[in-house]
C-alpha atoms as a PDB file:
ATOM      1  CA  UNK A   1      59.785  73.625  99.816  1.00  0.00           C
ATOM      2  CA  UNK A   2      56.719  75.707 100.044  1.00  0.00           C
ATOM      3  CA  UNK A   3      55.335  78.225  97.835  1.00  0.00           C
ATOM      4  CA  UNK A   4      56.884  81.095  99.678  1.00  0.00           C
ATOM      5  CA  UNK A   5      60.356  79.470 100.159  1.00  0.00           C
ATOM      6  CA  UNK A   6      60.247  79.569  96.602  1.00  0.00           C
ATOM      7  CA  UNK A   7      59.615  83.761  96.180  1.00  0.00           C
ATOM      8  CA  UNK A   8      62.382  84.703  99.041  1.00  0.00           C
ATOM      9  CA  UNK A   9      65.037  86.508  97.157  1.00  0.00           C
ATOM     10  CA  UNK A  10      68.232  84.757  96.834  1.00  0.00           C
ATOM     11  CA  UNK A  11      71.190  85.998  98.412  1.00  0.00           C
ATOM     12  CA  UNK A  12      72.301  89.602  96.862  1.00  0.00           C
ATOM     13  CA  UNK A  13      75.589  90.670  94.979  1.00  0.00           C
ATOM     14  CA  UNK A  14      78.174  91.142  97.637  1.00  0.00           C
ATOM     15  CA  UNK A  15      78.681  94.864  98.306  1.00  0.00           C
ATOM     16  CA  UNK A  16      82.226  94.702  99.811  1.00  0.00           C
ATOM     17  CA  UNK A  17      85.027  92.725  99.577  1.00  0.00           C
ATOM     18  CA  UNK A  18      87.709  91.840 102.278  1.00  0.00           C
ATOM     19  CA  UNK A  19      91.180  92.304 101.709  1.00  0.00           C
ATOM     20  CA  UNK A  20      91.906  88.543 100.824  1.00  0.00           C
ATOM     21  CA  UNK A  21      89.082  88.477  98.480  1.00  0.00           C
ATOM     22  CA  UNK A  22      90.690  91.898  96.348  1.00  0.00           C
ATOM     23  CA  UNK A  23      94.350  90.643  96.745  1.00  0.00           C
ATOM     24  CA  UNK A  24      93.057  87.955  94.542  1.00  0.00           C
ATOM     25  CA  UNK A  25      91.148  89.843  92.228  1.00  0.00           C
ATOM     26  CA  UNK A  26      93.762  92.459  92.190  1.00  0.00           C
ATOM     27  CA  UNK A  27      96.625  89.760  91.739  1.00  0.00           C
ATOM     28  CA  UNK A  28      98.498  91.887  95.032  1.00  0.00           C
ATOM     29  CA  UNK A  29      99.353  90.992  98.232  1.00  0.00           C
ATOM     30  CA  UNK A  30      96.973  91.426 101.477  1.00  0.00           C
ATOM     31  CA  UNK A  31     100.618  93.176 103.088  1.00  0.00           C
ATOM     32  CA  UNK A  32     100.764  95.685  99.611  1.00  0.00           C
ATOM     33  CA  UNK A  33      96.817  96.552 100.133  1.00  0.00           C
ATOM     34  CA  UNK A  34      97.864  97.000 103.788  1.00  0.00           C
ATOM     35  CA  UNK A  35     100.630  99.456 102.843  1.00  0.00           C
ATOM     36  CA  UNK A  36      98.008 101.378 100.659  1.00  0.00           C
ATOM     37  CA  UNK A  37      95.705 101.648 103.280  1.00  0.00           C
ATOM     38  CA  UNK A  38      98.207 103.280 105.655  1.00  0.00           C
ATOM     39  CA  UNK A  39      99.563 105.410 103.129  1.00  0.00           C
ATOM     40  CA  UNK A  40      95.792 106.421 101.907  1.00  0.00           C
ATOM     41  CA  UNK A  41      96.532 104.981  98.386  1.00  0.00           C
ATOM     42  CA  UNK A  42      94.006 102.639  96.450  1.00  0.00           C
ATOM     43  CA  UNK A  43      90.393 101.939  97.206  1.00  0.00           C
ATOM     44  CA  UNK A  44      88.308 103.558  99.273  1.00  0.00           C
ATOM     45  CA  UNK A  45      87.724 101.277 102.377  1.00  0.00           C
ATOM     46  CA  UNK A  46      85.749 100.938 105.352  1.00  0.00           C
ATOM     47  CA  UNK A  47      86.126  98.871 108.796  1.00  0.00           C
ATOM     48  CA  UNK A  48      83.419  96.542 109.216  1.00  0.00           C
ATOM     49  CA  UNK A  49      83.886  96.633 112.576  1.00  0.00           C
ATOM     50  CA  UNK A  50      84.407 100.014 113.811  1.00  0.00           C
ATOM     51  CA  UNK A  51      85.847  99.070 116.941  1.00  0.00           C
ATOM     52  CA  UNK A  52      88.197  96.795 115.461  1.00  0.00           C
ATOM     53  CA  UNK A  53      90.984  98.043 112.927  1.00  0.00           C
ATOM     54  CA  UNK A  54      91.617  94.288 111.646  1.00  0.00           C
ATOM     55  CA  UNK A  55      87.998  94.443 109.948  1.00  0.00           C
ATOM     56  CA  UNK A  56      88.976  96.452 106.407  1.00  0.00           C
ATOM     57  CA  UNK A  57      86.398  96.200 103.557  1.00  0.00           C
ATOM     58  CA  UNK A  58      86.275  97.990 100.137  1.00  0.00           C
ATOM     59  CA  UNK A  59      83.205  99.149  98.428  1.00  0.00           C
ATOM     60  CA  UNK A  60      82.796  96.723  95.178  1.00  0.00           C
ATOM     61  CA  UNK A  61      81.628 100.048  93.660  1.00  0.00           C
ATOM     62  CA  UNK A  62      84.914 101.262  94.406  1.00  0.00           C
ATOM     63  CA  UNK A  63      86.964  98.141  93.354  1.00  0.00           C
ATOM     64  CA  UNK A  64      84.629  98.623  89.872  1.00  0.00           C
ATOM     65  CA  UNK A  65      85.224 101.797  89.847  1.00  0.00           C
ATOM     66  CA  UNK A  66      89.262 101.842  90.128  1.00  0.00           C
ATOM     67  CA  UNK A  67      89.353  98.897  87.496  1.00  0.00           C
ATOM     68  CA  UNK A  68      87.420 100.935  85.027  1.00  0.00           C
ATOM     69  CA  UNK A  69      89.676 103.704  85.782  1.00  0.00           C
ATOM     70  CA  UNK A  70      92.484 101.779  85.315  1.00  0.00           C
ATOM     71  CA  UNK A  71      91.440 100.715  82.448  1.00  0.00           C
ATOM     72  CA  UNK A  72      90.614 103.131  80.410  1.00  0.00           C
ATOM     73  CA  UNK A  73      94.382 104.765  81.138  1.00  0.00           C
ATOM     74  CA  UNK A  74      95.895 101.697  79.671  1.00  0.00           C
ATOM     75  CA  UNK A  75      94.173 101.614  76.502  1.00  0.00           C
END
């Protein structure tokens, strides 16, 4: 490894998750976030793909945002 390998920055925070990856942090089904999405309930979301609706992704400031929310009206 050379001496500017070493500086590169490692691979940043991941700033969206797909709808697998929040089903499991959310402890819901892909089909219920699916629902939400067409009923414009839950997270804010985004297609990565804009040409392709099968491409959903949700802002992790979002995700952090709705758990805090969520949250705070449970304690």
């Amino acid at each position: 490894m050379t001496e500017e390998n070493e500086k590169m920055p490692l691979e940043t925070e991941k700033t969206a998750l797909t709808p697998k990856e929040l089903s499991f942090r959310w402890g819901v089904s892909v089909k219920t976030l699916s629902t939400w999405r067409g009923l414009g309930k839950g997270p804010r979301f985004f297609y990565a793909n804009k040409e392709d609706s099968s491409s959903p992704r949700y802002p992790i400031e979002e995700v952090e945002a709705r758990e805090a929310d969520l949250k705070t009206h449970t304690e």
